[in-house]
C-alpha atoms as a PDB file:
ATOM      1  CA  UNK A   1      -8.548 -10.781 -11.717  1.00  0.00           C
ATOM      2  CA  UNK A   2      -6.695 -12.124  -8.829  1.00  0.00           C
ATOM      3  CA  UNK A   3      -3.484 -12.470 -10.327  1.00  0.00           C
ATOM      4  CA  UNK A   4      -3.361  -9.228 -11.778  1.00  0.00           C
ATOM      5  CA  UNK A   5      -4.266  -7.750  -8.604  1.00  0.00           C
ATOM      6  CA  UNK A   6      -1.772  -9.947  -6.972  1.00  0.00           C
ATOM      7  CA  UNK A   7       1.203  -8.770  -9.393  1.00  0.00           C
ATOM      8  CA  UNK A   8       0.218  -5.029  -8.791  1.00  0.00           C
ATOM      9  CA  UNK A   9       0.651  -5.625  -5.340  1.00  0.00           C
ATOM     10  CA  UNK A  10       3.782  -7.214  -5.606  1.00  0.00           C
ATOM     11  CA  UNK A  11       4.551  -4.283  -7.274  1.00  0.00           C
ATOM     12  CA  UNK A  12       3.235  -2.095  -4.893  1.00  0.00           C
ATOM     13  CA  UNK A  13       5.264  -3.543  -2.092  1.00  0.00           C
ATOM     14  CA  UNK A  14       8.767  -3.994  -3.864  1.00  0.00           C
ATOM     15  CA  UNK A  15       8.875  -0.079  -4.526  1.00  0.00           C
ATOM     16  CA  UNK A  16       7.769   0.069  -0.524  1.00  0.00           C
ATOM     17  CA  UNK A  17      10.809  -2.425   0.155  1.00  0.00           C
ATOM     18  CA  UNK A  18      13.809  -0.899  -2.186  1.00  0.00           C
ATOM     19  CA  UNK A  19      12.323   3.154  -1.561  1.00  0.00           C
ATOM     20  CA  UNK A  20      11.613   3.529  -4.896  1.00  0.00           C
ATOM     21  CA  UNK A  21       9.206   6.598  -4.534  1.00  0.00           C
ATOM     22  CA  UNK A  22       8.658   7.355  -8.229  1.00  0.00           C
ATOM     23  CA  UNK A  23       7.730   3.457  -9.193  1.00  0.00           C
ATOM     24  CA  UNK A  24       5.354   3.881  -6.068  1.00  0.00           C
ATOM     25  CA  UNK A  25       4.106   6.941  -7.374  1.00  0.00           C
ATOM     26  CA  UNK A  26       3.363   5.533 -10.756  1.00  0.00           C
ATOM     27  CA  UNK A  27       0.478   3.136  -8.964  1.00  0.00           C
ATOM     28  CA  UNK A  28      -1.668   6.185  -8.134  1.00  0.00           C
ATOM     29  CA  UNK A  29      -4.129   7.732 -10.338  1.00  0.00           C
ATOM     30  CA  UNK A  30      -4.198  11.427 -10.660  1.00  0.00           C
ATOM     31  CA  UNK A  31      -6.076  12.640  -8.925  1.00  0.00           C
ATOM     32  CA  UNK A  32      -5.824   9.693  -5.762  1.00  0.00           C
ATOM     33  CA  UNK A  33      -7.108  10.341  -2.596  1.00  0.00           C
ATOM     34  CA  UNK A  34      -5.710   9.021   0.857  1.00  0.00           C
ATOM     35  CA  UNK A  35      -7.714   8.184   4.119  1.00  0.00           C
ATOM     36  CA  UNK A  36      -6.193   7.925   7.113  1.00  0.00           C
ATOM     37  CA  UNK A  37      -7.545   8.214  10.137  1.00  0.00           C
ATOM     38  CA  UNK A  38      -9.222  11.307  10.789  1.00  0.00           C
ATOM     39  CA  UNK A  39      -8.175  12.347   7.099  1.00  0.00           C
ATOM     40  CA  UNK A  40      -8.832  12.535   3.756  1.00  0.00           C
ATOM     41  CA  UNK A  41      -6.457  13.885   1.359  1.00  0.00           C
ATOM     42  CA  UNK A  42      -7.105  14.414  -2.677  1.00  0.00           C
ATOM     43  CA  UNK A  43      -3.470  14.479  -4.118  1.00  0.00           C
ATOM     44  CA  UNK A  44      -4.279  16.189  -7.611  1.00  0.00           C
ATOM     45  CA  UNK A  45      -0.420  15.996  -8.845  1.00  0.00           C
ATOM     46  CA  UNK A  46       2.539  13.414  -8.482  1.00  0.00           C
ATOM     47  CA  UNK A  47       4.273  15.527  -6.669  1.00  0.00           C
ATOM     48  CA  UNK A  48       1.792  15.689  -4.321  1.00  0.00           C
ATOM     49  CA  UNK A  49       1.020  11.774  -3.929  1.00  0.00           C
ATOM     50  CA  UNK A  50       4.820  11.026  -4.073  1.00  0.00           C
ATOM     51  CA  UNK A  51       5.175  13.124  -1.039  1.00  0.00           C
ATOM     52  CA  UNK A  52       1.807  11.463   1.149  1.00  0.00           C
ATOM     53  CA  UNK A  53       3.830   7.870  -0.102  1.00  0.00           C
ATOM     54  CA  UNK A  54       7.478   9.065   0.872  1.00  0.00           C
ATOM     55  CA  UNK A  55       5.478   8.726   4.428  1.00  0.00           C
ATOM     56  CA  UNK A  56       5.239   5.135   3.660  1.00  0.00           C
ATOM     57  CA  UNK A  57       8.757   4.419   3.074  1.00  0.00           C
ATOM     58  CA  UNK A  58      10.218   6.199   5.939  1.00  0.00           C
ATOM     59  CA  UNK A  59       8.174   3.880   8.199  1.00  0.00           C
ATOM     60  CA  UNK A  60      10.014   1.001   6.620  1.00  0.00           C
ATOM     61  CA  UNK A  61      13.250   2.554   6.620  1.00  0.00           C
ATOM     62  CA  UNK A  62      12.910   3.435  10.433  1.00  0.00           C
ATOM     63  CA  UNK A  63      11.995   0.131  11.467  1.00  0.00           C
ATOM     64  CA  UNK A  64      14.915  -1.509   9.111  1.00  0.00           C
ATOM     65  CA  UNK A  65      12.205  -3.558   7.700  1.00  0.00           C
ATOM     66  CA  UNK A  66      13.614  -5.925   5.190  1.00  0.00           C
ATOM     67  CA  UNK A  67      10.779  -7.478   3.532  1.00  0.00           C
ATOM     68  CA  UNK A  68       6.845  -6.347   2.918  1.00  0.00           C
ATOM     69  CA  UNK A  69       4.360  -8.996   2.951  1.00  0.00           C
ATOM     70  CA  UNK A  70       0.252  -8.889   2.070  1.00  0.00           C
ATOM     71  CA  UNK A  71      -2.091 -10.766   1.747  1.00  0.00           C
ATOM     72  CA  UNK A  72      -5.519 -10.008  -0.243  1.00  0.00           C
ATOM     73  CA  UNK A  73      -8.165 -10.501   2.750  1.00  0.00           C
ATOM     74  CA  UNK A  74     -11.014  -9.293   0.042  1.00  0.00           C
ATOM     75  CA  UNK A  75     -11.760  -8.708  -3.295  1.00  0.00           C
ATOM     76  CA  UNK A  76     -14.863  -7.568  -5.493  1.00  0.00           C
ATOM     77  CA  UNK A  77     -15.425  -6.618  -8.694  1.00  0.00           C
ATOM     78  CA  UNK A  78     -17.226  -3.009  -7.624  1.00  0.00           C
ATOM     79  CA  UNK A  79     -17.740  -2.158 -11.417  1.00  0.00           C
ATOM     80  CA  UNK A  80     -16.188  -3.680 -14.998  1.00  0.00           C
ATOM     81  CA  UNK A  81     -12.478  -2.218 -14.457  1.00  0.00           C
ATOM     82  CA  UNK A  82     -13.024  -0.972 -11.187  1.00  0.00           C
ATOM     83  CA  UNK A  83     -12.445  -2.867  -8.069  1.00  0.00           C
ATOM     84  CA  UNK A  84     -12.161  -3.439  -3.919  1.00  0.00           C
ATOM     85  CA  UNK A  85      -9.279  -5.183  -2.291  1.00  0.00           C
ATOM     86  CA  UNK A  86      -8.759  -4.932   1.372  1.00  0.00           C
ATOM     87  CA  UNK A  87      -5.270  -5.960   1.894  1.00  0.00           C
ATOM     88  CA  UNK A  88      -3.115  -7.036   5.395  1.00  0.00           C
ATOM     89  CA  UNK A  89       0.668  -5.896   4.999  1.00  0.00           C
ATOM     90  CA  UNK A  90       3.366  -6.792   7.015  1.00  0.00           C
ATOM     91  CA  UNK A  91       6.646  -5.640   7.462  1.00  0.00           C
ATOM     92  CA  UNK A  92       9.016  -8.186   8.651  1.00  0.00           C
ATOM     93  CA  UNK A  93      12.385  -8.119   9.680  1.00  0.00           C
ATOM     94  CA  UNK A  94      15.518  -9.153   8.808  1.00  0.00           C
ATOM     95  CA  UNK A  95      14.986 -12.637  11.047  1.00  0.00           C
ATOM     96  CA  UNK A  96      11.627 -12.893   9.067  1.00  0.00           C
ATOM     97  CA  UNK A  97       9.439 -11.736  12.443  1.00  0.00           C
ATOM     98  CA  UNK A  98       6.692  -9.308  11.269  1.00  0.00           C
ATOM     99  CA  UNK A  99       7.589  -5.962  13.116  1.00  0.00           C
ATOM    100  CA  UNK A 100       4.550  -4.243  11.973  1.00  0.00           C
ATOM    101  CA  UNK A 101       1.366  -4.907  10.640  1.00  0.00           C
ATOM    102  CA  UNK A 102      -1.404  -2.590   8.661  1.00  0.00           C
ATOM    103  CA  UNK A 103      -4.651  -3.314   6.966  1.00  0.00           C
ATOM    104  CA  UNK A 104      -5.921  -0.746   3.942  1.00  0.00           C
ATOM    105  CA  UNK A 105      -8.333  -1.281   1.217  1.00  0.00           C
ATOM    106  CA  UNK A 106      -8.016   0.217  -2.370  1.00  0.00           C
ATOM    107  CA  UNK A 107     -10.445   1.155  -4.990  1.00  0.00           C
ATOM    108  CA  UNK A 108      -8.422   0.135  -8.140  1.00  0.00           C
ATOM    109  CA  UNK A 109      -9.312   0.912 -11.554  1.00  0.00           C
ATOM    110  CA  UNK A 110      -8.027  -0.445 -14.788  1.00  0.00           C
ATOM    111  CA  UNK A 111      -7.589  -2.872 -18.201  1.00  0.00           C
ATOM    112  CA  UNK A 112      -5.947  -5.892 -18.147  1.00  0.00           C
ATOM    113  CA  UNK A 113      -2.411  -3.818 -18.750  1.00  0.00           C
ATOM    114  CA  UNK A 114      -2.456  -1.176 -16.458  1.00  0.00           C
ATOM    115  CA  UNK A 115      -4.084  -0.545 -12.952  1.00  0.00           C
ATOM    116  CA  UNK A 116      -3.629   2.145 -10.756  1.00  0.00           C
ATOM    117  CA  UNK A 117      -5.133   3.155  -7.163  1.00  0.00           C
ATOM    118  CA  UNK A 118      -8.121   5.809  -7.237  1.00  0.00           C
ATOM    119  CA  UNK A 119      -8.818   5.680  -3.153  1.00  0.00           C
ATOM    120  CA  UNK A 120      -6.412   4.275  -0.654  1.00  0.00           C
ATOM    121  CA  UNK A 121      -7.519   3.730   3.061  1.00  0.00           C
ATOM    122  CA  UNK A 122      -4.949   2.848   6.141  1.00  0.00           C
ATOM    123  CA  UNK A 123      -5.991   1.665   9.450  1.00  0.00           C
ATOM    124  CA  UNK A 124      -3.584   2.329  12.337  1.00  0.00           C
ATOM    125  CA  UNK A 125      -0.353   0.493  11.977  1.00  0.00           C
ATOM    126  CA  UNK A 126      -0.836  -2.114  14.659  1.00  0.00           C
ATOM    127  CA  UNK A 127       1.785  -3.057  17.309  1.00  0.00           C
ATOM    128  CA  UNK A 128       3.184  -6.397  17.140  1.00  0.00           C
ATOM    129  CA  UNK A 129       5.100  -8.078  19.846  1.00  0.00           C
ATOM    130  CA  UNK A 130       8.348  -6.969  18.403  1.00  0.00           C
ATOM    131  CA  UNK A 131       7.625  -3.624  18.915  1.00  0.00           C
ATOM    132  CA  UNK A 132       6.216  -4.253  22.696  1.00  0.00           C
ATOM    133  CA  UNK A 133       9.780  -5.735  23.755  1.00  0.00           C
ATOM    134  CA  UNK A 134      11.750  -2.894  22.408  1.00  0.00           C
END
């Protein structure tokens, strides 16, 4: 289960890295819902999830990050083909120095050929000590 969840991810944060909003899109079950904080959103339509996820990218963009990192920090099997990963990203630079950091945790369902994200939770992005000396 790992390395499935691993390539998904990978996935995940290439279409993050090149702004590919449709390929991030494609990740999401319909209906997904978002939690951030203070907020839940159910995004019943692609349209709608591709727009909460353009969001995502513009971050990136804006801080000219050049490469997204993760790392799985947990993961349980919550049901068969359903599952919990709590995930650390970070965004690092073009000198390899992470300029932001954020932790979220999915509920993923799936078969061994296709997953896709049911519930997606963000913490705060936290500030890293790139962003202090700017």
């Amino acid at each position: 289960m790992t390395n499935e969840v691993n390539a998904f991810l990978s996935s995940m944060a290439e279409a993050v890295e090149f702004g590919r909003e449709q390929q991030l899109q494609a990740l999401f079950s319909q209906p997904a819902v978002f939690v951030t904080e203070g907020e839940k959103q159910v995004c019943m339509t692609a349209q709608s999830i591709r727009e909460k996820l353009s969001k995502f990218i513009e971050v990136a963009v804006e801080n000219e990050c050049y490469r997204l990192s993760f790392n799985i920090l947990q993961l349980m099997t919550l049901a068969e083909g359903t599952y919990f990963a709590q995930v650390n990203w970070q965004w690092l630079d073009q000198h390899g120095t992470v300029a932001r950091e954020r932790i979220s945790a999915f509920t993923l369902h799936g078969t061994d050929d296709e997953m896709s994200i049911v519930v997606c939770v963000l913490d705060a992005a936290r500030i890293t000590t790139a962003e202090i000396a700017v």
